[in-house]
Protein backbone atom coordinates (compact mmCIF):
# COMPACT_ATOMS: atom_id res chain seq x y z
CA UNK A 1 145.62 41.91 -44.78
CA UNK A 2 147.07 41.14 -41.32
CA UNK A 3 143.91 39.34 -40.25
CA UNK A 4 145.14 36.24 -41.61
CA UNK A 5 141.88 34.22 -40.44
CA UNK A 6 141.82 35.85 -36.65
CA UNK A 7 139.41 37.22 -34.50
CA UNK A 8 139.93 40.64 -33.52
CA UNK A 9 140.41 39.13 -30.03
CA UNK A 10 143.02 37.09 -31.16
CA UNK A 11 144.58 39.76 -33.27
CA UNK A 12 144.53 41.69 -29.96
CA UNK A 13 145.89 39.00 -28.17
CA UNK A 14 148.67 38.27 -30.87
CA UNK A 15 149.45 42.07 -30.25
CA UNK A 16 150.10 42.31 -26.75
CA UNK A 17 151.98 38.74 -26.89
CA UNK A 18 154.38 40.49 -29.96
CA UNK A 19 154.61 43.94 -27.98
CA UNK A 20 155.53 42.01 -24.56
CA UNK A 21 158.70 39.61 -27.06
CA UNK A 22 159.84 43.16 -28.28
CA UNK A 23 158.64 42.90 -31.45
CA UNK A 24 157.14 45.83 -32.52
CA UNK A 25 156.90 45.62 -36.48
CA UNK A 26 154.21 42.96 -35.64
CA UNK A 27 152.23 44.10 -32.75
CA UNK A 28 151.83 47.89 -35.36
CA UNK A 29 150.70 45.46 -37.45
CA UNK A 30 148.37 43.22 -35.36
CA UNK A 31 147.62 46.16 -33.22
CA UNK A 32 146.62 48.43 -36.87
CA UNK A 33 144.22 45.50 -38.15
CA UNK A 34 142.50 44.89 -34.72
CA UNK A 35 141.83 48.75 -34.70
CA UNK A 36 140.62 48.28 -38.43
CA UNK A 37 137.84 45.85 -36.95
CA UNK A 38 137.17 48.00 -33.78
CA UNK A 39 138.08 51.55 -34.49
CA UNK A 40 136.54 52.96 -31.57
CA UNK A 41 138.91 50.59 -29.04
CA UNK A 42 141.34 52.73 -27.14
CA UNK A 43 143.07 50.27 -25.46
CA UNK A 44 144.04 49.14 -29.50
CA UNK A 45 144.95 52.64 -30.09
CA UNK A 46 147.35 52.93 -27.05
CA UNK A 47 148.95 49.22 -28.10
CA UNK A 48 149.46 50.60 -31.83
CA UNK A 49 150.85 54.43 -30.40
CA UNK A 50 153.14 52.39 -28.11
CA UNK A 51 154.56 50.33 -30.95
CA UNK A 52 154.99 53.24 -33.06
CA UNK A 53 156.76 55.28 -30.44
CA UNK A 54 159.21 52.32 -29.65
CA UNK A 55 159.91 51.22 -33.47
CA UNK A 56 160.90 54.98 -33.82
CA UNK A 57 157.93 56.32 -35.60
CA UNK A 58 156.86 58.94 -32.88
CA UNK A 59 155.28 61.28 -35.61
CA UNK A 60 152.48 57.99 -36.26
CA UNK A 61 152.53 57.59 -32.92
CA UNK A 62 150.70 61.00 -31.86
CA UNK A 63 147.32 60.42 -33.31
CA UNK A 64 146.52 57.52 -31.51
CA UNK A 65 148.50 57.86 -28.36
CA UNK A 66 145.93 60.98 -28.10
CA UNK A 67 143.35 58.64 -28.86
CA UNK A 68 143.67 57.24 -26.06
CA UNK A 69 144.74 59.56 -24.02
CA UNK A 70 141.26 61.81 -24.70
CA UNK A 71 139.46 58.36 -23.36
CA UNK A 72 141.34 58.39 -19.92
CA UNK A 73 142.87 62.00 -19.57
CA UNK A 74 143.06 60.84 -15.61
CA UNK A 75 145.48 58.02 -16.83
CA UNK A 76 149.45 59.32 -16.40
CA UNK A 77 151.20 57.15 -18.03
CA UNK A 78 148.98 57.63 -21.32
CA UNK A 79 149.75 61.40 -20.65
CA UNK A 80 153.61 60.34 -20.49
CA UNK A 81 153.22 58.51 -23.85
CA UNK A 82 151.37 61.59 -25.23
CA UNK A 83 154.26 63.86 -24.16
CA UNK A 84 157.09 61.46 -25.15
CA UNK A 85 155.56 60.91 -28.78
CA UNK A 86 155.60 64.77 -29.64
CA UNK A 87 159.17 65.51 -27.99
CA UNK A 88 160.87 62.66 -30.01
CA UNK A 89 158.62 63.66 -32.76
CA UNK A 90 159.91 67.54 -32.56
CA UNK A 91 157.11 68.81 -31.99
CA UNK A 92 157.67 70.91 -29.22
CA UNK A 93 155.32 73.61 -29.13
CA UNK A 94 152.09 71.62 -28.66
CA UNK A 95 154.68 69.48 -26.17
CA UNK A 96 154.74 72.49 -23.91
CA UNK A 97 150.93 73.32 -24.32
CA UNK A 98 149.54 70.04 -23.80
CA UNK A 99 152.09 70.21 -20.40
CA UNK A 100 150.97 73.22 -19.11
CA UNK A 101 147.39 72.53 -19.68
CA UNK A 102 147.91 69.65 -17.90
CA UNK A 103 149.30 71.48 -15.06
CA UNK A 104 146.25 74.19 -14.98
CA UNK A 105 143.30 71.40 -13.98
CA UNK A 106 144.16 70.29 -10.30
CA UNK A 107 147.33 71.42 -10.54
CA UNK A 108 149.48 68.34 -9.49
CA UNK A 109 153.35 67.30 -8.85
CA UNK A 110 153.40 64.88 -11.32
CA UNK A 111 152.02 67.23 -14.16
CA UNK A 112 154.75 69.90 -12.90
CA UNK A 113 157.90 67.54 -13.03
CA UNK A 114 156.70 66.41 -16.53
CA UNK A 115 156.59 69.94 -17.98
CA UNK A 116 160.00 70.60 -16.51
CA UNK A 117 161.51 67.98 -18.21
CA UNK A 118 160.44 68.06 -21.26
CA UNK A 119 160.90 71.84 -21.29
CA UNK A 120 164.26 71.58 -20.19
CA UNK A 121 165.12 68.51 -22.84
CA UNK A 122 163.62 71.12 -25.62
CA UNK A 123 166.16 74.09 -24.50
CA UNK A 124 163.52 76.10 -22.61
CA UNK A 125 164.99 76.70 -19.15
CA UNK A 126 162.48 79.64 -18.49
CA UNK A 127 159.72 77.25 -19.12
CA UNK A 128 161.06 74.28 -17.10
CA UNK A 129 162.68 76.47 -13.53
CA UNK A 130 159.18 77.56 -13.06
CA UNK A 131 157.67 74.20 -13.12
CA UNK A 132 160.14 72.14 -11.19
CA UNK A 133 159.98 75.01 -8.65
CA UNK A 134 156.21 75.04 -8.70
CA UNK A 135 156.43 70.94 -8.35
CA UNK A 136 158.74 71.34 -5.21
CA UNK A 137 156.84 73.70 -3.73
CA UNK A 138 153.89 71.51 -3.77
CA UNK A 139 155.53 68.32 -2.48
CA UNK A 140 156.35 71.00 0.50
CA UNK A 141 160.15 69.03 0.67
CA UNK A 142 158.59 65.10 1.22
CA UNK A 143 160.00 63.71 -1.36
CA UNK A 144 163.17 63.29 -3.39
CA UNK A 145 161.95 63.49 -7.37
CA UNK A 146 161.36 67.27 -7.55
CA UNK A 147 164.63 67.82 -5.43
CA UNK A 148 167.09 65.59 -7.86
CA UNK A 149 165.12 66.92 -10.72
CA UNK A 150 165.63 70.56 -10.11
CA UNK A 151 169.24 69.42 -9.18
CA UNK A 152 169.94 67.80 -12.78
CA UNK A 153 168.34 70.68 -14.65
CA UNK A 154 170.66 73.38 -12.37
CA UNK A 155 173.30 71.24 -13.54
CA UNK A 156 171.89 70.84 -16.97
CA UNK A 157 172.52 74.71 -17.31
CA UNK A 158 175.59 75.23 -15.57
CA UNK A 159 174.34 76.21 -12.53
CA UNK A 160 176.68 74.24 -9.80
CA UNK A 161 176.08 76.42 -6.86
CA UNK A 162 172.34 75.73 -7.49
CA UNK A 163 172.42 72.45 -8.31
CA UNK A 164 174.55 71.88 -5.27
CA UNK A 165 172.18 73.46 -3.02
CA UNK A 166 169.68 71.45 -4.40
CA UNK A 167 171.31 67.69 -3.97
CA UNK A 168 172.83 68.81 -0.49
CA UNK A 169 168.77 68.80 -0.16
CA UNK A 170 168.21 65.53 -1.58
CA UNK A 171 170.77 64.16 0.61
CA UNK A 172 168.86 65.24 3.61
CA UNK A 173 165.73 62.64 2.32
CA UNK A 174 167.67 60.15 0.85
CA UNK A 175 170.84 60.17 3.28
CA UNK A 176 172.45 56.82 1.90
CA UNK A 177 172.11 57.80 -1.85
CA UNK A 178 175.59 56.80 -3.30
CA UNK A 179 174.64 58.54 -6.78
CA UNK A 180 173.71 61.35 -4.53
CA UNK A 181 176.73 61.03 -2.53
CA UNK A 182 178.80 61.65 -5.85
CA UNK A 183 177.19 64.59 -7.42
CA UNK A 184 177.92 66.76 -4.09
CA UNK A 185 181.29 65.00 -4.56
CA UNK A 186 181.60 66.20 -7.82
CA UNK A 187 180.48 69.42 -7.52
CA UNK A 188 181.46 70.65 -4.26
């Protein structure tokens, strides 16, 4: 047992401290016996689904990262973990539904960009233009993310005239962008 005489706080504790040195192979472990003594903690479940996703076991990761991602659905970056877990984990079907579900609720930038990407990462340009478009639209042009994003995927699928278009864009928000700069460089 990986108890070894502690509290559950203090397996908890021991957790975080291992996640925070890097060490992931203990905080799964500390993380998996604190859970044992307080299955229905979801903050345990997101510590253990982190340390599986990072010490490359994204397939164990899934079950708890939604865990605790049905316990704060609101939370983003639980939704990020979510998402990450099933693409490395190749699952990329319910990758793209749980994305597009996300999108259907209020409908949101952030919940566009991160259906794009992923779509685009798992060879599905038809699924990802559409977001990244839908993304831009609602940021109405304020900000640079949806305009470097739809940039890189143009790019991503040969699309230079696009993707040129797109950065020339960026540019106009971020006018003193070196890496910006460089891509119109590049491509034009």
């Amino acid at each position: 047992h990986a108890y070894k005489g502690r509290t559950p706080g203090e397996l908890y504790h021991d957790a975080n401290r291992a996640f925070e040195r890097g060490d992931y192979e203990t905080a799964a472990a500390d993380y998996q016996a604190y859970i044992e003594a307080r299955p229905g903690d979801t903050d345990g479940r997101l510590g253990l689904g982190k340390s599986l996703l990072l010490k490359g076991e994204a397939g164990e990761a899934i079950d708890h990262l939604w865990v605790a991602y049905d316990a704060e659905p609101q939370d983003d970056d639980r939704a990020k973990l979510l998402a990450e877990a099933m693409y490395q984990a190749g699952e990329t079907q319910d990758l793209i539904q749980f994305l597009r579900e996300r999108t259907e609720q209020p409908g949101r930038i952030v919940d566009y960009m991160e259906l794009g990407k992923y779509a685009a990462l798992s060879g599905l340009p038809d699924e990802a233009e559409p977001a990244l478009l839908t993304a831009e639209r609602l940021d109405k042009g304020q900000s640079l993310e949806p305009q470097l994003a739809l940039a890189r995927f143009y790019e991503s699928i040969r699309d230079d005239q696009t993707a040129l278009t797109r950065y020339r864009m960026a540019i106009y928000l971020d006018p003193e962008n070196a890496q910006i700069k460089e891509r119109i460089r590049a491509l034009g």
